[in-house]
Protein backbone atom coordinates (compact mmCIF):
# COMPACT_ATOMS: atom_id res chain seq x y z
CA UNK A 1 22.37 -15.27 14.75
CA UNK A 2 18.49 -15.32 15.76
CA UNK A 3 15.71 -14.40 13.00
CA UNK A 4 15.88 -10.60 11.15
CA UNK A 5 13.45 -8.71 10.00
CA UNK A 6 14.34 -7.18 6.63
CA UNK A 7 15.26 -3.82 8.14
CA UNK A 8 18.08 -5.89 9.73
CA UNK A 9 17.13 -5.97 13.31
CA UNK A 10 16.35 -8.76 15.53
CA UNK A 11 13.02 -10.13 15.63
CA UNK A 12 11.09 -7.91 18.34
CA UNK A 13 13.53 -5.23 18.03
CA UNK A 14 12.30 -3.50 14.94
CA UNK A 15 10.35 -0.56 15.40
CA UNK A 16 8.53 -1.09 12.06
CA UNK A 17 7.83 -4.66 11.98
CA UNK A 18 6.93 -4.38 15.90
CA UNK A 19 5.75 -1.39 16.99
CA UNK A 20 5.55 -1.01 20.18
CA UNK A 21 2.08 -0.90 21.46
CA UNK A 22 -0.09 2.37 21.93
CA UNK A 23 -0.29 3.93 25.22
CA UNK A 24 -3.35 3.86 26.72
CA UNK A 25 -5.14 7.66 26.02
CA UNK A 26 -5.09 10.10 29.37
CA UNK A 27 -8.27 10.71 30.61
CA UNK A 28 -9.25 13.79 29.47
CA UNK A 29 -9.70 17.02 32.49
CA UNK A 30 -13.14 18.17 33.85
CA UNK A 31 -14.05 21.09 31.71
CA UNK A 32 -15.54 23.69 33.65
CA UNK A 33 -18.59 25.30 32.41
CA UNK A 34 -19.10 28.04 30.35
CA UNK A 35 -20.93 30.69 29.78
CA UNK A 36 -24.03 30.15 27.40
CA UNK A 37 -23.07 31.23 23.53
CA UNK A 38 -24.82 33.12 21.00
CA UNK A 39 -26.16 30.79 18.94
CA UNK A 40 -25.10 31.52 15.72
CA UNK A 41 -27.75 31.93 12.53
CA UNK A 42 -28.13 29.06 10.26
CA UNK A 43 -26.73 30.84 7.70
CA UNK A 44 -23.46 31.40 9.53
CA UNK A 45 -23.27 27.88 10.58
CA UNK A 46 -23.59 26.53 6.73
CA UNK A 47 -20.55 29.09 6.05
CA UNK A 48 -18.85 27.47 8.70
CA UNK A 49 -19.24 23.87 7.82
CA UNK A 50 -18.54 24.87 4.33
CA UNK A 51 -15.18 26.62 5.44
CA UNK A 52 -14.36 23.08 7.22
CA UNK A 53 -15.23 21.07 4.36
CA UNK A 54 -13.20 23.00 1.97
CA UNK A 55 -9.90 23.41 4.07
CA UNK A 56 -10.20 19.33 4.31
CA UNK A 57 -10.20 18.96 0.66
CA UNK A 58 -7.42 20.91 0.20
CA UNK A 59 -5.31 19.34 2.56
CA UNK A 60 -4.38 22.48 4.29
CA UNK A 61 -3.22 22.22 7.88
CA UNK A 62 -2.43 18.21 7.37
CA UNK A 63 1.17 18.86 8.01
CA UNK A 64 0.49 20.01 11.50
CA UNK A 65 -0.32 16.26 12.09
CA UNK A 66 1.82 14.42 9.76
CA UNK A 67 5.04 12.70 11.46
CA UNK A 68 7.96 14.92 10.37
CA UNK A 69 10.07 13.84 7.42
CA UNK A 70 13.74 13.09 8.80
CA UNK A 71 15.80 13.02 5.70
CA UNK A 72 18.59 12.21 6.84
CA UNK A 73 17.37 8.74 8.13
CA UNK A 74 15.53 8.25 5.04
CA UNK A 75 16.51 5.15 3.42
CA UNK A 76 18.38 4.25 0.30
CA UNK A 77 18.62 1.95 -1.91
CA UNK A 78 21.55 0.75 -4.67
CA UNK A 79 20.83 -2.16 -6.88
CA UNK A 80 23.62 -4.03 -8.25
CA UNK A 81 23.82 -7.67 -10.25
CA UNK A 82 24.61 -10.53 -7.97
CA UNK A 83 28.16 -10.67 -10.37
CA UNK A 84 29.26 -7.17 -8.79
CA UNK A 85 29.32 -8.12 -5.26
CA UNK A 86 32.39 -9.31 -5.03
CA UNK A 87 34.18 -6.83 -6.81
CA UNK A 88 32.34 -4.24 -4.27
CA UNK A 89 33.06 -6.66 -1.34
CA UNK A 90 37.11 -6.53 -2.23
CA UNK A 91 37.18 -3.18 -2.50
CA UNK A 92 35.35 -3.01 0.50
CA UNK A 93 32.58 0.10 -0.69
CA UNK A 94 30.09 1.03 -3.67
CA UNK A 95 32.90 2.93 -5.72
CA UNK A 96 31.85 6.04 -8.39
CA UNK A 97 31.79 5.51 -12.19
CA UNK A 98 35.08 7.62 -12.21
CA UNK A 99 36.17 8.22 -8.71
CA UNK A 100 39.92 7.26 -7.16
CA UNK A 101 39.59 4.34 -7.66
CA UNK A 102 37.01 3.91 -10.11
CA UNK A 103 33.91 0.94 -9.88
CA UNK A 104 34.38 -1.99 -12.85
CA UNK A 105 31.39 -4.06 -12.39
CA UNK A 106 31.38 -6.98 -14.20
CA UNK A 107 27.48 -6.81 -15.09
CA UNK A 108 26.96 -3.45 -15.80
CA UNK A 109 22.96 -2.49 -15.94
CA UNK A 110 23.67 1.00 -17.31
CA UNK A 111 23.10 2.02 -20.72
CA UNK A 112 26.53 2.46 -22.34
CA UNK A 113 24.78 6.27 -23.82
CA UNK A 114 23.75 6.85 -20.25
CA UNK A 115 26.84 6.25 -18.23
CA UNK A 116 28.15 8.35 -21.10
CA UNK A 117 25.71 11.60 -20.05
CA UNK A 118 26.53 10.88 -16.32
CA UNK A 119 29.99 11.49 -17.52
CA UNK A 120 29.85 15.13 -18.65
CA UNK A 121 26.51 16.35 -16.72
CA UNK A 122 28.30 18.54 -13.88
CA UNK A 123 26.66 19.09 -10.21
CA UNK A 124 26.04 22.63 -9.70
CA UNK A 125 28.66 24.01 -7.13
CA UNK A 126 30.78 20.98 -6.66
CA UNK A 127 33.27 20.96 -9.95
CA UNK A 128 32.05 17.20 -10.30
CA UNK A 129 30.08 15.21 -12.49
CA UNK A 130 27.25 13.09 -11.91
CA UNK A 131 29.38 10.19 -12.62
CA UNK A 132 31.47 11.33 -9.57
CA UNK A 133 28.95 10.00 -7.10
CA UNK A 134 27.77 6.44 -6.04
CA UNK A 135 23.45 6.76 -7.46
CA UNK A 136 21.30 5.44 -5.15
CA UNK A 137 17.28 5.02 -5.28
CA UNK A 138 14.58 6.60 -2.65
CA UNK A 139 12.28 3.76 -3.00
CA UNK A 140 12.52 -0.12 -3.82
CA UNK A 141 9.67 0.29 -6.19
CA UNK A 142 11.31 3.58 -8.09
CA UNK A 143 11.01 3.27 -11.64
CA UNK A 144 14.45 2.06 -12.91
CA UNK A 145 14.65 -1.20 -10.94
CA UNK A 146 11.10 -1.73 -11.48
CA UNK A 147 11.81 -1.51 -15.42
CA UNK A 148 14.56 -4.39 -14.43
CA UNK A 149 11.97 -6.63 -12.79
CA UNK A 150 9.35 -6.20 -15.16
CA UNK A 151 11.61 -6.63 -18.10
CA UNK A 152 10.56 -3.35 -19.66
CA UNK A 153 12.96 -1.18 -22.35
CA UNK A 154 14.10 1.94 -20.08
CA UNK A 155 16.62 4.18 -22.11
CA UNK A 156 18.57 4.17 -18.87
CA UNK A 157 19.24 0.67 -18.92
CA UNK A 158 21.62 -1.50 -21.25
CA UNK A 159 19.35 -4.01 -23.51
CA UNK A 160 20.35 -7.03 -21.60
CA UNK A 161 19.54 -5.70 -18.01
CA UNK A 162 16.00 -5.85 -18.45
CA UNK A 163 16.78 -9.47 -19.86
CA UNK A 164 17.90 -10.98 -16.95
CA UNK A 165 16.18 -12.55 -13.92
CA UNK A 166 15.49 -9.43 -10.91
CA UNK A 167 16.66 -12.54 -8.61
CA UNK A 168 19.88 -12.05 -10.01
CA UNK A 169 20.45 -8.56 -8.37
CA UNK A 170 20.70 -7.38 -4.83
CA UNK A 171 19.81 -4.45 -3.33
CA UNK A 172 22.33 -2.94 -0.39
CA UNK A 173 20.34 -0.15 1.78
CA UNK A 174 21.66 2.15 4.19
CA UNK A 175 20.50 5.59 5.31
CA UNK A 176 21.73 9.31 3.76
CA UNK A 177 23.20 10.23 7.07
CA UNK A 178 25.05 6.85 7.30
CA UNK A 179 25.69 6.99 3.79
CA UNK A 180 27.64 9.85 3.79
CA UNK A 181 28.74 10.35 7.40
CA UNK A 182 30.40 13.57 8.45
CA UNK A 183 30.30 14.73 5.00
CA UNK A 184 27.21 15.77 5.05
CA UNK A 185 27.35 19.56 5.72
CA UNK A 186 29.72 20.02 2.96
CA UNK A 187 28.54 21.52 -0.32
CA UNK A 188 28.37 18.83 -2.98
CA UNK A 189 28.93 15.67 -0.94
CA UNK A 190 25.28 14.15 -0.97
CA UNK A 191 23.35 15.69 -3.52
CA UNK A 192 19.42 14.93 -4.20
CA UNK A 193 17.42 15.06 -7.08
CA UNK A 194 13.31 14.43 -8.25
CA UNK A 195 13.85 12.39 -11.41
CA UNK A 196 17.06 10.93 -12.69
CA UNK A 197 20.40 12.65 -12.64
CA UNK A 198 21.73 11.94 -15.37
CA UNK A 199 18.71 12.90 -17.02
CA UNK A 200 18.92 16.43 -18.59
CA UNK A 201 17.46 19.39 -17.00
CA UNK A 202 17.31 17.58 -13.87
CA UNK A 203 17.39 20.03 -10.95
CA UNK A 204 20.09 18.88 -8.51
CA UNK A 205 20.46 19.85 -4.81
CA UNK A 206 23.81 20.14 -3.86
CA UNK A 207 23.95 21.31 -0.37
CA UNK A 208 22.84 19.64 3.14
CA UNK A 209 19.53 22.39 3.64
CA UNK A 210 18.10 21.83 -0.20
CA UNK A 211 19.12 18.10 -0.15
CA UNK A 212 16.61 18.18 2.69
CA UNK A 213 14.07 20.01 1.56
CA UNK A 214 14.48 18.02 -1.57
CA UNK A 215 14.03 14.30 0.20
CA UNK A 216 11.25 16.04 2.26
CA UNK A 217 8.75 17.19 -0.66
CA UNK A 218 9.59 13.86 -2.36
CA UNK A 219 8.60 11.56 0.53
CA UNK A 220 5.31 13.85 0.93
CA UNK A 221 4.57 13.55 -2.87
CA UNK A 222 1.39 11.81 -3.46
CA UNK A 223 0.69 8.17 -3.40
CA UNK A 224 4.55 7.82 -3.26
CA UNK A 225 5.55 8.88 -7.52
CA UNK A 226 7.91 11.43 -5.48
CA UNK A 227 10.40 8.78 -3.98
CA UNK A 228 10.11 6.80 -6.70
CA UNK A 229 11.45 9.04 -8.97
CA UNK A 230 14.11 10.33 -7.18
CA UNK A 231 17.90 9.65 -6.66
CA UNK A 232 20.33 10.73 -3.72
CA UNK A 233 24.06 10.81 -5.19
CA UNK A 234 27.08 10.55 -2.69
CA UNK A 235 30.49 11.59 -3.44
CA UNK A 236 33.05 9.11 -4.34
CA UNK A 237 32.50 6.04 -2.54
CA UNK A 238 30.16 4.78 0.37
CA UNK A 239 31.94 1.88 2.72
CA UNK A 240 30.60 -1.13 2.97
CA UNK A 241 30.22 -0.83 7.02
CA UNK A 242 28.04 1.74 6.42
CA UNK A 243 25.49 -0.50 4.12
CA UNK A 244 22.76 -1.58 6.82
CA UNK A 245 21.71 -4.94 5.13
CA UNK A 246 21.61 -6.61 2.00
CA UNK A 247 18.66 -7.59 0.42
CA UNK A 248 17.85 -10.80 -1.88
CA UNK A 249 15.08 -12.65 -3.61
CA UNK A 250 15.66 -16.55 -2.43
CA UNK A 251 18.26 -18.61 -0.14
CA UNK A 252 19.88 -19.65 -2.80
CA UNK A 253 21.30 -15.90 -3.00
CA UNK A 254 21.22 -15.05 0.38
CA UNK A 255 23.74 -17.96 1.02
CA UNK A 256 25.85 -17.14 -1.80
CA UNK A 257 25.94 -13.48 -0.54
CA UNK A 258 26.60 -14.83 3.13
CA UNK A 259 29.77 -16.86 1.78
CA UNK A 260 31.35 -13.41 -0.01
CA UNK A 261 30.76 -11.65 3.12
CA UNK A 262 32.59 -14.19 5.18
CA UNK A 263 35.56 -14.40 2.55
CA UNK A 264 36.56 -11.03 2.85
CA UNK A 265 35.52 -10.89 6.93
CA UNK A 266 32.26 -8.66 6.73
CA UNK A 267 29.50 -8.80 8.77
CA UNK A 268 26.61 -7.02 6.82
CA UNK A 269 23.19 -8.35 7.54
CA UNK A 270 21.30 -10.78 5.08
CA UNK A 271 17.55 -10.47 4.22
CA UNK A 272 15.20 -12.61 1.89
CA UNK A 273 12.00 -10.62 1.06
CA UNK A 274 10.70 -11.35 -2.42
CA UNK A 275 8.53 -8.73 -2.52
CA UNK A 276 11.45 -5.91 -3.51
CA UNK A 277 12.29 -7.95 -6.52
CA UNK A 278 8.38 -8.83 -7.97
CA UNK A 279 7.38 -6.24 -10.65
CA UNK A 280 4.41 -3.56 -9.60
CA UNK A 281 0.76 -4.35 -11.11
């Protein structure tokens, strides 16, 4: 296997890491000529330029050249202690809290008062709690795992989580449309939220057109706070062919993941990039 990049493609191959280079811009046509303007006053040019100005500062007509938002490519992240993995790898997906079957991690980074809310806090529309649903994060530098690498007391998280090493965990990313494949278009399979499910209050989306309008106003949220508050939930279990890569901190992991993955036969790629497990300024 050649050198990855830690989107899990080949080197070259990634459009992110490499992007391909610009094409050269089209000369532009001959403009033919016009017919001579009134000039307008200088006081209707300074209302003008002040029109300009002011539609610049408020931002209005940026989306016209902004890249669209595809949320169902968006990518998503679960972090799990390096201890899990194997229990994930034999039952060969991320499982639910209380699905059929139910997940039993062996290091579990949830507060024990948390996983209890999760338990009882219902999705609108889907006759399912939040516990119901594998939890995945929008960004690697939301503000849950970053409490876990900066060893900072998070309500969310069980005392000893933010005691232990971030090296110790691994993060497995996939997309929501791989995530939850042809489920997606019915009500209460993937379901999106702006802050923390479990949290309460929290206003979920629950169906495929406001789970994308949901990712969409998160990823456009200024300087990123939008995506790294959020959390995409989906339904009962997520198989493990459908996690993209797997990321760790060192080698010493990454070979220790690589040896569970060839125990039980998988093939999911491996990538080091310390940066996803170092705390944020």
């Amino acid at each position: 296997m050649g050198e990855e990049c830690i989107h899990g493609f080949d080197e070259g191959l990634c459009a992110i890491c490499s992007p391909p280079p610009e094409p050269e811009p089209a000369p532009k046509p001959a403009r033919a000529a016009r017919p001579a303007a009134r000039r307008a006053a200088p006081r209707e040019r300074a209302e003008v330029r002040g029109g300009s100005a002011a539609s610049a500062r408020s931002g209005r007509g940026s989306s016209a050249s902004a890249a669209p938002v595809d949320a169902g490519a968006t990518r998503i992240y679960h972090v799990t202690h390096i201890e899990n993995l194997g229990r994930i790898l034999g039952a060969g997906a991320l499982l639910a809290d209380t699905g059929e079957p139910a997940a039993t991690p062996a290091v579990d980074i949830a507060a024990p008062a948390a996983r209890e809310y999760r338990r009882t806090a219902t999705v609108p529309g889907a006759d399912a709690t939040v516990a119901e649903y594998v939890p995945f994060l929008l960004s690697t530098d939301a503000h849950l795992w970053d409490a876990i690498r900066t060893g900072s007391v998070d309500p969310r998280l069980a005392p000893e989580a933010v005691e232990r090493a971030a090296a110790d965990h691994v993060i497995l990313v996939t997309s929501v449309s791989a995530a939850v494949g042809a489920r997606k278009d019915a009500p209460g399979e993937v379901v999106a939220s702006a802050t923390d499910a479990g949290i309460g209050g929290a206003a979920l989306a629950a169906d495929w057109p406001a789970v994308e309008r949901t990712i969409v106003r998160l990823t456009l949220a200024e300087d990123g706070e939008g995506l790294r508050s959020g959390e995409v939930l989906v339904r009962g279990s997520v198989p493990m062919e459908r996690i993209a890569l797997i990321a760790v901190s060192n080698d010493r992991v990454r070979d220790r993941v690589r040896a569970a993955l060839q125990a039980v036969g998988a093939k999911t790629r491996v990538a080091v990039y310390p940066p996803w497990f170092l705390g944020t300024d």
